[in-house]
Protein backbone atom coordinates (compact mmCIF):
# COMPACT_ATOMS: atom_id res chain seq x y z
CA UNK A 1 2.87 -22.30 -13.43
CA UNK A 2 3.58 -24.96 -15.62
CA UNK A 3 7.10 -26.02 -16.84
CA UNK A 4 8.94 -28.71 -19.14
CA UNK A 5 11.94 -30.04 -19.11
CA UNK A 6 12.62 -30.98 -22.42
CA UNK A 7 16.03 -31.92 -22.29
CA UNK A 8 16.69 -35.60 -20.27
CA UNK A 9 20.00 -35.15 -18.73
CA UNK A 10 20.94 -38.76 -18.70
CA UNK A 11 21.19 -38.89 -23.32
CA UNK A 12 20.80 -35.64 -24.63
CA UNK A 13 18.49 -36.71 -26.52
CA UNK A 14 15.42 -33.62 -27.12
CA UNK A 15 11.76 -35.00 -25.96
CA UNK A 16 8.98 -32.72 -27.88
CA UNK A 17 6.61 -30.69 -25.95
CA UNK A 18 3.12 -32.66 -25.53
CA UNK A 19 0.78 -32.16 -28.03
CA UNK A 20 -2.11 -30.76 -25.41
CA UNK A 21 0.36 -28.29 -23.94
CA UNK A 22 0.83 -26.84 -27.76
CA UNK A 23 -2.49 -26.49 -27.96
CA UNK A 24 -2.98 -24.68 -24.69
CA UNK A 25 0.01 -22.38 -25.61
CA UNK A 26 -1.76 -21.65 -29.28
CA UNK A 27 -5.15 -21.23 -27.64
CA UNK A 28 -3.66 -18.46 -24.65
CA UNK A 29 -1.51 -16.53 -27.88
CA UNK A 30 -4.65 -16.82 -29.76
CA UNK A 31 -6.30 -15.10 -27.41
CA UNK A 32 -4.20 -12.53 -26.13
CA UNK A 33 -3.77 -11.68 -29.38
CA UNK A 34 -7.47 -11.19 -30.16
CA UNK A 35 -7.46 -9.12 -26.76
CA UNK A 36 -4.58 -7.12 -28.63
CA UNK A 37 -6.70 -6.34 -31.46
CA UNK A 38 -9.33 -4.94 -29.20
CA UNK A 39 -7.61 -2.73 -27.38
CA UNK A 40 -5.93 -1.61 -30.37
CA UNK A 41 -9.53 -0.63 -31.79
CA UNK A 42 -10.24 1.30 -28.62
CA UNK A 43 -7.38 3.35 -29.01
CA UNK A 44 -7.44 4.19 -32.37
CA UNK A 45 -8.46 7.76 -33.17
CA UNK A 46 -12.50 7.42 -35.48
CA UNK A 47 -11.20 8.20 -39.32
CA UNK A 48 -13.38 11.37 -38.95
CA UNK A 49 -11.16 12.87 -36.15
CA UNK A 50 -8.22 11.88 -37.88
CA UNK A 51 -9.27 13.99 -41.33
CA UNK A 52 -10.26 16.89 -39.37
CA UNK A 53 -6.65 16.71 -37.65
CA UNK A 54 -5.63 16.70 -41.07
CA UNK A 55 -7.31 19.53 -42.27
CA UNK A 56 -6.52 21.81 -39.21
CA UNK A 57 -3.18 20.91 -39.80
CA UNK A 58 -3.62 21.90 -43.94
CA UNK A 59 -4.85 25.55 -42.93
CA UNK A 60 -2.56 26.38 -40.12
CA UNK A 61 0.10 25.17 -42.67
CA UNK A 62 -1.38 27.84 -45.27
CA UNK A 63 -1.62 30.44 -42.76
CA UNK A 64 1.93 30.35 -41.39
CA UNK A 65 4.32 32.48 -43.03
């Protein structure tokens, strides 16, 4: 695994983090997130289910007491 110091003990002084590791940070959220999304689609319910839930729901509401 990668790491980075960026602190140099001997000033204090803050280095920034290489401009290609940025990018390879960016590209690896990027792409979980986009692997995020997908499961997310997978485990949503199909908008037909969901109104039939709803209507089930509507008459056993109407026929409860």
């Amino acid at each position: 695994m990668f790491t980075y110091e960026a602190i140099d003990e001997d000033d204090g002084q803050e280095e920034p983090m290489p401009l290609a590791e940025q990018r390879r940070i960016v590209d690896k959220v990027e792409q979980l997130m986009a692997l995020m999304d997908a499961l997310e689609q997978q485990l949503a319910p199909p908008a037909s289910l969901s109104e039939e839930t709803q209507q089930a729901e509507q008459r056993q509401a109407r026929k409860a007491p």
